[in-house]
PDB file of N, CA and C in Angstrom:
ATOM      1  N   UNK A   1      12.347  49.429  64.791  1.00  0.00           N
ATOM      2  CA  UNK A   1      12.417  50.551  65.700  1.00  0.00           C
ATOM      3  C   UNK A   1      11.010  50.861  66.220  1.00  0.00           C
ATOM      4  N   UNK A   2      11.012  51.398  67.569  1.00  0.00           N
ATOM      5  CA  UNK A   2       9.626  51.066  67.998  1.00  0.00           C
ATOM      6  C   UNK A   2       9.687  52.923  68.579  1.00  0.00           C
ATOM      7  N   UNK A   3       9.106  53.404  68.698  1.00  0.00           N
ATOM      8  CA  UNK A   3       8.934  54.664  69.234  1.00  0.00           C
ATOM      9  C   UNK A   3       8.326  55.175  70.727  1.00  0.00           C
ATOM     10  N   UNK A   4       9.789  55.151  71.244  1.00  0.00           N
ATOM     11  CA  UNK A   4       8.906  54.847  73.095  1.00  0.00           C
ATOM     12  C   UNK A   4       8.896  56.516  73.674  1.00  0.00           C
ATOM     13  N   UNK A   5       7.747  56.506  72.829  1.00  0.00           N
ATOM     14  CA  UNK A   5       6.952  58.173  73.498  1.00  0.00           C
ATOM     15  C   UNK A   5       5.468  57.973  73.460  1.00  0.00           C
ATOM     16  N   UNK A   6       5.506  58.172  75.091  1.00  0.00           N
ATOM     17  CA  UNK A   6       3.795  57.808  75.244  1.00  0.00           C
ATOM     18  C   UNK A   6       3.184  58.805  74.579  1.00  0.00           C
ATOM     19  N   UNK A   7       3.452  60.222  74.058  1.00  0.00           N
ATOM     20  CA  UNK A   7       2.702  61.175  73.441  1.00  0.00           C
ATOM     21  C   UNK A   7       2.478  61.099  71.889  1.00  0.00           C
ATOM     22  N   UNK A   8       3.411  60.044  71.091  1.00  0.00           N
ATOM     23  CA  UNK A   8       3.315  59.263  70.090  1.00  0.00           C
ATOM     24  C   UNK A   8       2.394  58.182  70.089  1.00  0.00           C
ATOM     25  N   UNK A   9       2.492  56.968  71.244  1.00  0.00           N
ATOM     26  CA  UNK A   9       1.255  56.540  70.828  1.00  0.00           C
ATOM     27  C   UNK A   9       0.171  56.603  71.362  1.00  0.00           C
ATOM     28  N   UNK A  10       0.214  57.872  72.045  1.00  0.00           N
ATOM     29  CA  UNK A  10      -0.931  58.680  72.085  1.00  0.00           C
ATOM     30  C   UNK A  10      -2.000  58.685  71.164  1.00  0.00           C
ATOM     31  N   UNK A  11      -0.767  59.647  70.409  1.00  0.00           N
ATOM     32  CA  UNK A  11      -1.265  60.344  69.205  1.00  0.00           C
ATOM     33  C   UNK A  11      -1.955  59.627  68.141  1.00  0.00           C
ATOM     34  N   UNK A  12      -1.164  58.094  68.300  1.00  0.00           N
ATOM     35  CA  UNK A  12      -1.792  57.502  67.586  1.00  0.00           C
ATOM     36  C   UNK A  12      -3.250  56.773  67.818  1.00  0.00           C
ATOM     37  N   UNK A  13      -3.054  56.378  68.727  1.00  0.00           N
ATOM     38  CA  UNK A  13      -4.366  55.809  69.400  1.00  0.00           C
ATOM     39  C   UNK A  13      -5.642  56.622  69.090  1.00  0.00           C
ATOM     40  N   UNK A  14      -5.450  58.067  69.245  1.00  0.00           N
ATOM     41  CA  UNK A  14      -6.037  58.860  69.406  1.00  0.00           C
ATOM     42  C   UNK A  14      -6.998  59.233  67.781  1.00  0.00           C
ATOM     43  N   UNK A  15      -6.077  59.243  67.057  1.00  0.00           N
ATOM     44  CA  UNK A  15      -6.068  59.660  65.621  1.00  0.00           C
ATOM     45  C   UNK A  15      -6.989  58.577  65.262  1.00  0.00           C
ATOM     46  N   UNK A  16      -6.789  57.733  65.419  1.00  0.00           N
ATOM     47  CA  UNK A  16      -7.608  55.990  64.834  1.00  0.00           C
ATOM     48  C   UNK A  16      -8.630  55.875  65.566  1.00  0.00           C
ATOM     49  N   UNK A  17      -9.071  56.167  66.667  1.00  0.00           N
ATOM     50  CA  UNK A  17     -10.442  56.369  67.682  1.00  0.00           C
ATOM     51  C   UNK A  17     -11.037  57.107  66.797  1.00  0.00           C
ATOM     52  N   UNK A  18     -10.944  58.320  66.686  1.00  0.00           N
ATOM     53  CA  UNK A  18     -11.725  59.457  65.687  1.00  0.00           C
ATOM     54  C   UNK A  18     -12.228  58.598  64.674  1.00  0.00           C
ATOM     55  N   UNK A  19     -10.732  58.518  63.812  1.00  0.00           N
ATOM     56  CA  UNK A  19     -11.204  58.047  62.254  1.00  0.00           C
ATOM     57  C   UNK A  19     -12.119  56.773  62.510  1.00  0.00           C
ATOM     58  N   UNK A  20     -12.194  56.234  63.807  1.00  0.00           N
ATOM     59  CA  UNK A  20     -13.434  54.667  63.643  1.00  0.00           C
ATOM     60  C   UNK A  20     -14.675  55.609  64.069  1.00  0.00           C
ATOM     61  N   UNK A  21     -14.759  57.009  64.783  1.00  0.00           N
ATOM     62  CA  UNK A  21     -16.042  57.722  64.639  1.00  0.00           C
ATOM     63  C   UNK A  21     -16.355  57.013  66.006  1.00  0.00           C
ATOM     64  N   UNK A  22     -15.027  57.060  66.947  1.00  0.00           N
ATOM     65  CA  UNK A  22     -15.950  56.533  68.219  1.00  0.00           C
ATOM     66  C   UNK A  22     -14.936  57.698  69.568  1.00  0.00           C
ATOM     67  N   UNK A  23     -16.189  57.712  70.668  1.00  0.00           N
ATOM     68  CA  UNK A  23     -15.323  58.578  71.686  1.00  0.00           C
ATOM     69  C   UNK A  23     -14.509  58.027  72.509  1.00  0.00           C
ATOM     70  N   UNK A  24     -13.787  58.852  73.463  1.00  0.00           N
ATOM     71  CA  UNK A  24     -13.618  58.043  74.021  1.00  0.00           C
ATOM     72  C   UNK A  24     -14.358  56.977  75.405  1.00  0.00           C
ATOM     73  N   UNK A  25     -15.700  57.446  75.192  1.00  0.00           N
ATOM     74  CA  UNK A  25     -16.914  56.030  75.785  1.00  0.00           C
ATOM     75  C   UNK A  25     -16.855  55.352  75.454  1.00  0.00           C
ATOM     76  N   UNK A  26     -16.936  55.550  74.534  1.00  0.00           N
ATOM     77  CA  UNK A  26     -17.220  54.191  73.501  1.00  0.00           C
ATOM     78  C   UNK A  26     -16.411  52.715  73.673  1.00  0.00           C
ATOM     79  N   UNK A  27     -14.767  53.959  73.105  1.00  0.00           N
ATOM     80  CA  UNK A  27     -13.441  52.817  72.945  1.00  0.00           C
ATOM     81  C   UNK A  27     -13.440  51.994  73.880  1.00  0.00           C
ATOM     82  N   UNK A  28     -13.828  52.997  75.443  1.00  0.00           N
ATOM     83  CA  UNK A  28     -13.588  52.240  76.719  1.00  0.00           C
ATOM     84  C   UNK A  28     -13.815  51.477  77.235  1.00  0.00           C
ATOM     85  N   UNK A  29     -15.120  51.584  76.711  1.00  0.00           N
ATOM     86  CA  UNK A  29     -16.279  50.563  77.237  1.00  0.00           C
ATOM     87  C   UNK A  29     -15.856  49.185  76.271  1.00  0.00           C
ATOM     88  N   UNK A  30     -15.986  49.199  74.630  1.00  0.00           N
ATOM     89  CA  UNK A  30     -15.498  48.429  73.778  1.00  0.00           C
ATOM     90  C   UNK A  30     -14.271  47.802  74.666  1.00  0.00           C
ATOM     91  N   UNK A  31     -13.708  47.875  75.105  1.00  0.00           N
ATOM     92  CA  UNK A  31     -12.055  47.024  75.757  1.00  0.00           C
ATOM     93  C   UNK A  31     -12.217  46.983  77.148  1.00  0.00           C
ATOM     94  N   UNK A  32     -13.567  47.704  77.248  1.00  0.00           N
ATOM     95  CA  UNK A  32     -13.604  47.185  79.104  1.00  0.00           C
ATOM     96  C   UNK A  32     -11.974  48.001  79.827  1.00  0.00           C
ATOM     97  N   UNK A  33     -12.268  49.092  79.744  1.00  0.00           N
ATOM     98  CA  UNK A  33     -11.043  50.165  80.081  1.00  0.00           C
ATOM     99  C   UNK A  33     -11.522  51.262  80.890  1.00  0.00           C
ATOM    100  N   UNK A  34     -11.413  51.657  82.273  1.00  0.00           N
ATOM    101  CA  UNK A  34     -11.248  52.693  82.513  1.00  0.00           C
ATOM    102  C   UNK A  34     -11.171  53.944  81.373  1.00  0.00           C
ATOM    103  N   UNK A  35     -12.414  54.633  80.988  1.00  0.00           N
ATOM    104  CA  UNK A  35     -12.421  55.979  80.468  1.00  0.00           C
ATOM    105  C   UNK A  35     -11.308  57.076  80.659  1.00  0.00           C
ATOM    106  N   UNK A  36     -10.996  57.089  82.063  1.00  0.00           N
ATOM    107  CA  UNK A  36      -9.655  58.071  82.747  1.00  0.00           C
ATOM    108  C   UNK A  36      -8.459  57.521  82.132  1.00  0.00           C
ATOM    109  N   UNK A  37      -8.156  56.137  82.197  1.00  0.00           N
ATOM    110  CA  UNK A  37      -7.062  55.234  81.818  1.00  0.00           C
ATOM    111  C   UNK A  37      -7.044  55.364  80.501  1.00  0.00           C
ATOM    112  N   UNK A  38      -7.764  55.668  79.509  1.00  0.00           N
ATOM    113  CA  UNK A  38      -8.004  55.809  78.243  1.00  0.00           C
ATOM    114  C   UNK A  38      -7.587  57.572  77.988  1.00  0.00           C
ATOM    115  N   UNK A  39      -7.923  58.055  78.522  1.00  0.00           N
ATOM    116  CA  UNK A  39      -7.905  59.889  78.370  1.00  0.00           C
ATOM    117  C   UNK A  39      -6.334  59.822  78.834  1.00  0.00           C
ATOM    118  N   UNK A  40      -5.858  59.215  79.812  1.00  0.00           N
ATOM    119  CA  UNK A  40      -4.352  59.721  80.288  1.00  0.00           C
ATOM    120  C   UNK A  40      -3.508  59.062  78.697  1.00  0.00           C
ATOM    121  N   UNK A  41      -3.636  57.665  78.588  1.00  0.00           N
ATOM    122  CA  UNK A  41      -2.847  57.172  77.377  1.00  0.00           C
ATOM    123  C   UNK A  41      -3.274  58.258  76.130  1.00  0.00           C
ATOM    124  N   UNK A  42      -3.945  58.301  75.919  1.00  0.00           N
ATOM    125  CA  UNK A  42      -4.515  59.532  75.086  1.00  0.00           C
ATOM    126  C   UNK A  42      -3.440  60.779  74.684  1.00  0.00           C
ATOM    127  N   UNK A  43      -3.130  61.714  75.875  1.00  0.00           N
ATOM    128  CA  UNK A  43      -2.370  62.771  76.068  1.00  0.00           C
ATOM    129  C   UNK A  43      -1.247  62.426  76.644  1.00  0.00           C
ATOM    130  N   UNK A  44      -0.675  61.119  76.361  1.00  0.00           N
ATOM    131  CA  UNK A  44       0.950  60.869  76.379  1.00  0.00           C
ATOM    132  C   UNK A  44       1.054  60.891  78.218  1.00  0.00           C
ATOM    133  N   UNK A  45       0.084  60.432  79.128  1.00  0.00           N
ATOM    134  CA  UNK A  45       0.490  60.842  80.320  1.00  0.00           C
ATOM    135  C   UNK A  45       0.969  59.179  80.956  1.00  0.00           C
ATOM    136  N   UNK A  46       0.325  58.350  79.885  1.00  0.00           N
ATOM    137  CA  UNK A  46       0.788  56.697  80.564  1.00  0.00           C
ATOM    138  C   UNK A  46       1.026  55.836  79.800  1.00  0.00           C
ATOM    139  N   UNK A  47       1.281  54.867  79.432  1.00  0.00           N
ATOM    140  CA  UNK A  47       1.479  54.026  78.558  1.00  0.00           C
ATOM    141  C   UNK A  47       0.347  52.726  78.904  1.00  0.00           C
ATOM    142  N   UNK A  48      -0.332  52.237  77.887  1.00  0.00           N
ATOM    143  CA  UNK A  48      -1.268  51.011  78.109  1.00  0.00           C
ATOM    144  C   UNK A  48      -0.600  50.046  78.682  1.00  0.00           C
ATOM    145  N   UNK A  49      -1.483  49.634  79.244  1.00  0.00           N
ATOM    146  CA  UNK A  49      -0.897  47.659  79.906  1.00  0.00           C
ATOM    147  C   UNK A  49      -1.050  47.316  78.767  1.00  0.00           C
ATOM    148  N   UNK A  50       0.123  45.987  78.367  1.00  0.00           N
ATOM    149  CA  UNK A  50       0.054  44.964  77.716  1.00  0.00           C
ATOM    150  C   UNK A  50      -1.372  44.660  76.589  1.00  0.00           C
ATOM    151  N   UNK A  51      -2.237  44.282  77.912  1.00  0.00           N
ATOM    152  CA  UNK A  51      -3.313  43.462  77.610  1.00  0.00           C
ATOM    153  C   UNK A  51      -4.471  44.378  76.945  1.00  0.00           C
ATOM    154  N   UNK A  52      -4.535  45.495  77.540  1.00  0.00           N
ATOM    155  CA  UNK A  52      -5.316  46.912  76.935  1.00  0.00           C
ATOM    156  C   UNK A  52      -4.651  47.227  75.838  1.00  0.00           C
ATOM    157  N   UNK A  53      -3.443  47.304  75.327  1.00  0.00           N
ATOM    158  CA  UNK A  53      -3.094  47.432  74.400  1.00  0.00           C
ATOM    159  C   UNK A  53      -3.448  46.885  72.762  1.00  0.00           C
ATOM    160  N   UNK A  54      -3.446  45.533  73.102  1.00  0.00           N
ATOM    161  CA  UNK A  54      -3.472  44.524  71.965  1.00  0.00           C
ATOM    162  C   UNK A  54      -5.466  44.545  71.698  1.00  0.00           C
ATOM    163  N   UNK A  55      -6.119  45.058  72.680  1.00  0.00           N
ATOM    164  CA  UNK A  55      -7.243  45.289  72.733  1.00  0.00           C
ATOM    165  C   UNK A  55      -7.481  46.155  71.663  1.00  0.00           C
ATOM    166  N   UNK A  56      -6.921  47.766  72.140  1.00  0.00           N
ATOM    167  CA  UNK A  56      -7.100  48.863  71.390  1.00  0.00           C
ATOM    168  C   UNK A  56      -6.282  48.438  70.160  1.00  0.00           C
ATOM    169  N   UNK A  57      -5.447  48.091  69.682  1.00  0.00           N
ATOM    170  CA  UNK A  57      -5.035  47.727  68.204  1.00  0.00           C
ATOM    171  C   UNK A  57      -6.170  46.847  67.625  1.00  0.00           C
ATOM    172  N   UNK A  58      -6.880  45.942  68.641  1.00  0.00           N
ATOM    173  CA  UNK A  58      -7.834  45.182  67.474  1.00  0.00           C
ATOM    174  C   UNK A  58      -9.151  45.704  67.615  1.00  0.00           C
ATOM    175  N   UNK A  59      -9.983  46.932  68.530  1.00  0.00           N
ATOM    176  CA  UNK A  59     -10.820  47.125  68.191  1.00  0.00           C
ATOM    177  C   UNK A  59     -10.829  48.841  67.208  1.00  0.00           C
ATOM    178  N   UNK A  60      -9.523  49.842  66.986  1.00  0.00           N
ATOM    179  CA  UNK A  60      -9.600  50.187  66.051  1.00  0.00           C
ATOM    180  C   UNK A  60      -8.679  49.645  64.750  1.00  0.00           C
ATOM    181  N   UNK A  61      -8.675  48.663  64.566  1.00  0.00           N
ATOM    182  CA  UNK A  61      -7.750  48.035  63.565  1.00  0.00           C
ATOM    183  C   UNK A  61      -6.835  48.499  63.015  1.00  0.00           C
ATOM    184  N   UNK A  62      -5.775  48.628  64.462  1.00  0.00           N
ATOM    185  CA  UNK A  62      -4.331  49.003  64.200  1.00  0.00           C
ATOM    186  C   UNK A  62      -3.340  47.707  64.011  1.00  0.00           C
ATOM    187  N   UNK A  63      -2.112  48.286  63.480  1.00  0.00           N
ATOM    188  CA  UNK A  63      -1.158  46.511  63.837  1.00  0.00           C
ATOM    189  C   UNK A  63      -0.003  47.617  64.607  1.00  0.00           C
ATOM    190  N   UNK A  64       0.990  46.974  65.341  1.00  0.00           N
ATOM    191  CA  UNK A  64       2.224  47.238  65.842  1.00  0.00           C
ATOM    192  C   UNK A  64       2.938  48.009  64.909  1.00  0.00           C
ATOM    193  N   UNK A  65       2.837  47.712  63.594  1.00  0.00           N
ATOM    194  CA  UNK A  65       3.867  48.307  62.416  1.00  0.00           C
ATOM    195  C   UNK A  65       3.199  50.001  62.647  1.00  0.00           C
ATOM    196  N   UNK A  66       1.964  50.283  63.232  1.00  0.00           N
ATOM    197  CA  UNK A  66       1.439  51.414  62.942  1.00  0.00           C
ATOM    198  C   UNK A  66       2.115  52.538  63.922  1.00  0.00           C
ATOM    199  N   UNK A  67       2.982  51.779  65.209  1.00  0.00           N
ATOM    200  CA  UNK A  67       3.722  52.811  65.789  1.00  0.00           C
ATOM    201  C   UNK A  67       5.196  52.348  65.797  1.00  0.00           C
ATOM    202  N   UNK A  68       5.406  52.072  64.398  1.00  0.00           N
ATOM    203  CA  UNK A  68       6.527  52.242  64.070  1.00  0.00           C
ATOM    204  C   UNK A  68       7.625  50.658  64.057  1.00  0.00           C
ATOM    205  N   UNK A  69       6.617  49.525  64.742  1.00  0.00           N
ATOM    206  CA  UNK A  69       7.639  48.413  64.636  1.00  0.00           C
ATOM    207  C   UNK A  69       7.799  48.314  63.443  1.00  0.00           C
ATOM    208  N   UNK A  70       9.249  47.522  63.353  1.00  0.00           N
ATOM    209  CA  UNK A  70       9.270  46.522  62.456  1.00  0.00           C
ATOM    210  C   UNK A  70       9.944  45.659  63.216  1.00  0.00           C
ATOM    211  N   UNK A  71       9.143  44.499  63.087  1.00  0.00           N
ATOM    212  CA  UNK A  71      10.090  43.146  63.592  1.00  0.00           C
ATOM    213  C   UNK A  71       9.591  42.028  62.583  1.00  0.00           C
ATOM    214  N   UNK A  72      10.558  41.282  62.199  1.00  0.00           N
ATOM    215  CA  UNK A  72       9.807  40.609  61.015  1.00  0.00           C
ATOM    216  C   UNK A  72       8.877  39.304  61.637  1.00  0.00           C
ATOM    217  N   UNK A  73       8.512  39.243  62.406  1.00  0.00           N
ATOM    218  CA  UNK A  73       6.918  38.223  62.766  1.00  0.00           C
ATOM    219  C   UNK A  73       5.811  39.313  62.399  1.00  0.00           C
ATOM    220  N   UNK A  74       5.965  40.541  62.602  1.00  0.00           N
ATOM    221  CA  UNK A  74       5.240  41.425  62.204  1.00  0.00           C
ATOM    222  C   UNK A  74       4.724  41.854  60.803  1.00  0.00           C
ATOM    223  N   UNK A  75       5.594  41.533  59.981  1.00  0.00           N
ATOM    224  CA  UNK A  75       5.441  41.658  58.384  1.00  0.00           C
ATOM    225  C   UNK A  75       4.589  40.868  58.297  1.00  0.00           C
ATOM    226  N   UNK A  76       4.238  39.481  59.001  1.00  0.00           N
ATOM    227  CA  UNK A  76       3.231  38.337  58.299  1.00  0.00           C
ATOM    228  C   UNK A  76       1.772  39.195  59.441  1.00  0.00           C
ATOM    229  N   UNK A  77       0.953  39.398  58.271  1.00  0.00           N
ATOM    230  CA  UNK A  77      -0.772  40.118  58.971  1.00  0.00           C
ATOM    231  C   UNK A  77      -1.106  38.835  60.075  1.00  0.00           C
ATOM    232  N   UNK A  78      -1.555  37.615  59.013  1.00  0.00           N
ATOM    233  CA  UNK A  78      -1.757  36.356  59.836  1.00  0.00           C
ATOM    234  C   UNK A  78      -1.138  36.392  61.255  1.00  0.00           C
ATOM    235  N   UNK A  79       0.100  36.184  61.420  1.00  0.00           N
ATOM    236  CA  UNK A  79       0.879  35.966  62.755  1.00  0.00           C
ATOM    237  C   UNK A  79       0.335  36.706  63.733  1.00  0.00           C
ATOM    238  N   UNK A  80       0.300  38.347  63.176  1.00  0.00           N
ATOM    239  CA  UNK A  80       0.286  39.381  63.984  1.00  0.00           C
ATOM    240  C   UNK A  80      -1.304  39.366  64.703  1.00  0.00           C
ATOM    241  N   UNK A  81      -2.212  39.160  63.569  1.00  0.00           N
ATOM    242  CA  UNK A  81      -3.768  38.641  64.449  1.00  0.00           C
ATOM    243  C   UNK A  81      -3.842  37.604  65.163  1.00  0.00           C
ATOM    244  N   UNK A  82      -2.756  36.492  65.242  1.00  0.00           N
ATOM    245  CA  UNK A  82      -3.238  35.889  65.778  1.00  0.00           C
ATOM    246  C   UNK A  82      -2.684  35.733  67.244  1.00  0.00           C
ATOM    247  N   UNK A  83      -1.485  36.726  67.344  1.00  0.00           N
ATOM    248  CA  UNK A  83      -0.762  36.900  68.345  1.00  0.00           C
ATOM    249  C   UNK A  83      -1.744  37.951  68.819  1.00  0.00           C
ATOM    250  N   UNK A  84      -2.336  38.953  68.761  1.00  0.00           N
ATOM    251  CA  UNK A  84      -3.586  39.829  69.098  1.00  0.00           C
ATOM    252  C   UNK A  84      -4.225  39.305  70.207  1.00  0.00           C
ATOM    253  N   UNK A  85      -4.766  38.143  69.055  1.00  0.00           N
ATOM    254  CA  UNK A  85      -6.073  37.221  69.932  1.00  0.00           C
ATOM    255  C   UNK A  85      -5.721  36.544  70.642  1.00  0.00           C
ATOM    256  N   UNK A  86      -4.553  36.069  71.142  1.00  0.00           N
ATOM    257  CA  UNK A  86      -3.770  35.163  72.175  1.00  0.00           C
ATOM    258  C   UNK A  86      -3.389  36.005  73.244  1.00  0.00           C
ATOM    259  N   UNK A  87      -3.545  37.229  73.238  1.00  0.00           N
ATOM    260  CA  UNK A  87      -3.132  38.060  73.596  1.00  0.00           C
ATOM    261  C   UNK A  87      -4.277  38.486  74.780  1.00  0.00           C
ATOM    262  N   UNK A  88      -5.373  38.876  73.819  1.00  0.00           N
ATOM    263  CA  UNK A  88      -6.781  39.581  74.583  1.00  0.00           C
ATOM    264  C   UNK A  88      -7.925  37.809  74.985  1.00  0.00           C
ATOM    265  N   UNK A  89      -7.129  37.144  75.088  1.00  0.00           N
ATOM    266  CA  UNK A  89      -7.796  35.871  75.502  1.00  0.00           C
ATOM    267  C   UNK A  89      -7.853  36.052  76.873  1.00  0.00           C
ATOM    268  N   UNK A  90      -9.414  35.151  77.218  1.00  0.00           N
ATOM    269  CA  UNK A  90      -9.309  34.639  78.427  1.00  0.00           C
ATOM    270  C   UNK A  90      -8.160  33.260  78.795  1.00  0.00           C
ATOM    271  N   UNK A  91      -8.045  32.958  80.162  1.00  0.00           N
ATOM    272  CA  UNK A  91      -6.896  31.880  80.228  1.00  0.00           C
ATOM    273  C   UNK A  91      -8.115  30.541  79.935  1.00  0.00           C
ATOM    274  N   UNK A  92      -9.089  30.569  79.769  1.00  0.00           N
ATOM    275  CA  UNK A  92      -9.891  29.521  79.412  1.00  0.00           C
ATOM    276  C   UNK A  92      -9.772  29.337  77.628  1.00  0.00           C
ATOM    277  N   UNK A  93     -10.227  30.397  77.174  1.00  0.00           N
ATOM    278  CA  UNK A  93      -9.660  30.136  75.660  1.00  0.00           C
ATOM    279  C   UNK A  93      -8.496  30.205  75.046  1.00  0.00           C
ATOM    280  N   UNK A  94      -7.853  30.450  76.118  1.00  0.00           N
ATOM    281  CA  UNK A  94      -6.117  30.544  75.702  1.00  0.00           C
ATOM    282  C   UNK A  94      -6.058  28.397  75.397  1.00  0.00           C
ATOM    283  N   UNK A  95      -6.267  27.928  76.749  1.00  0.00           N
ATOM    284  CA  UNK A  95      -6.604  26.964  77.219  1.00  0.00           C
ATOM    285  C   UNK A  95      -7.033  25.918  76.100  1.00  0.00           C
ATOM    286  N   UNK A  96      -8.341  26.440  75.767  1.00  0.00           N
ATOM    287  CA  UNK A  96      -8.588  26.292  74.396  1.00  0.00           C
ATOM    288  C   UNK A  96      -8.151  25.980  73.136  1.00  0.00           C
ATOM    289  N   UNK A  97      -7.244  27.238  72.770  1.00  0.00           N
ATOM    290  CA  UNK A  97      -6.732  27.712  71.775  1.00  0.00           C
ATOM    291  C   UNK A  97      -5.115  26.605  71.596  1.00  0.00           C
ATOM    292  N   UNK A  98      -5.022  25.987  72.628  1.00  0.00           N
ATOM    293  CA  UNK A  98      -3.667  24.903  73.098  1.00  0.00           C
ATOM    294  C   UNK A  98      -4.224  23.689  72.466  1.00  0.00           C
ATOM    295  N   UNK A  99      -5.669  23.072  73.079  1.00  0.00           N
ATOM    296  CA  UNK A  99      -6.064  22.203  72.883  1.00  0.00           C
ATOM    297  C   UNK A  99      -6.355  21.870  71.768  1.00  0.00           C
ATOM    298  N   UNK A 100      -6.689  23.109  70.770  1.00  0.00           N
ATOM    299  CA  UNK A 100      -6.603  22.744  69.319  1.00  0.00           C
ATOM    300  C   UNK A 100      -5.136  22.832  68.282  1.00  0.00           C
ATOM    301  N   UNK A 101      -4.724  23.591  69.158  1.00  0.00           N
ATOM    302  CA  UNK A 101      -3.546  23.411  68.342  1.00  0.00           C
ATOM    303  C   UNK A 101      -3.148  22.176  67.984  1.00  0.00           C
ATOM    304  N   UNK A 102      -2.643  21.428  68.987  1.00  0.00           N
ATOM    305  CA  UNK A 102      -1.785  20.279  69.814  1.00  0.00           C
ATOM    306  C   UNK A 102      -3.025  19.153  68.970  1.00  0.00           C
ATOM    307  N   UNK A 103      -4.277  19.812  68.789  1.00  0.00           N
ATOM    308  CA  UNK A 103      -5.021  18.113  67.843  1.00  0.00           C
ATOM    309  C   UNK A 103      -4.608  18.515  66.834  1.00  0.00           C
ATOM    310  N   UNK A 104      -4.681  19.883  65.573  1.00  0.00           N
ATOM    311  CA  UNK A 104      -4.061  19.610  64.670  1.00  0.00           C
ATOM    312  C   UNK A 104      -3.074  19.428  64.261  1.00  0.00           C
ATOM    313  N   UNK A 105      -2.054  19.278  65.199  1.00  0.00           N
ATOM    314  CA  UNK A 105      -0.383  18.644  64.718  1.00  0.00           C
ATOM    315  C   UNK A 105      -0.278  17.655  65.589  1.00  0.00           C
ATOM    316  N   UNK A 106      -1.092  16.835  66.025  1.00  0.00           N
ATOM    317  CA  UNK A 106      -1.850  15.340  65.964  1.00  0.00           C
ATOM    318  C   UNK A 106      -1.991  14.822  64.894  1.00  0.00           C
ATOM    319  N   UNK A 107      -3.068  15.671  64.036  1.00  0.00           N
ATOM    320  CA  UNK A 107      -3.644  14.669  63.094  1.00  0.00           C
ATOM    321  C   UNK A 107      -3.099  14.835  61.919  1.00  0.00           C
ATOM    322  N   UNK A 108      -1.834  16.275  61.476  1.00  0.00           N
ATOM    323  CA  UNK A 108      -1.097  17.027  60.382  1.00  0.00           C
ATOM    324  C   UNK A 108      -0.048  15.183  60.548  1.00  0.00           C
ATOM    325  N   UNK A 109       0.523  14.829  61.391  1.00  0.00           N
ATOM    326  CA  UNK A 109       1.385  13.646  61.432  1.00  0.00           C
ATOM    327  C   UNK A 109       1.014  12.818  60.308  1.00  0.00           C
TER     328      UNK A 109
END
């Protein structure tokens, strides 16, 4: 169950900014975010893009389970970081991130 109230994960976002002891300059700048775009998600007025999203979960070290998923790819930490970082990739290290795959189940044969 996932909780689709932008003033929930607001709240949450919000709560975990503090507790990392950062403003919201800081966060913004950290994820390369519009400050305004950060203050509206903040007070439940928008919901993050996608890509800003998976940002703000990995630079205050949130996971998905923290607003309430459960989906079981989510139970494994591993999966969930690494779906993060596939996530907040450029399409060059995405790119990347293919090219190594695809050699180690090359050479796993």
């Amino acid at each position: 169950m996932i909780y689709d109230d932008k003033k929930f994960i607001g709240i949450v976002i919000k709560n975990a900014r503090k507790k990392a002891r950062l403003s919201q300059a800081e966060l913004a700048e950290k994820i390369d975010m519009n400050e305004k775009n950060l203050g509206n998600i903040e007070r439940g007025e928008q919901y993050p893009q996608l890509n800003n999203f998976f940002r703000i979960l990995e630079a205050l070290d949130l996971t998905v389970s923290d607003f309430g998923v459960k989906i079981n790819i989510y139970n494994n930490k591993t999966l969930e970081n690494l779906i993060c970082k596939i996530l907040t990739s450029t399409q060059e290290d995405m790119s990347l991130y293919l090219e190594i795959i695809n050699l180690l189940k090359k050479y796993k044969k």
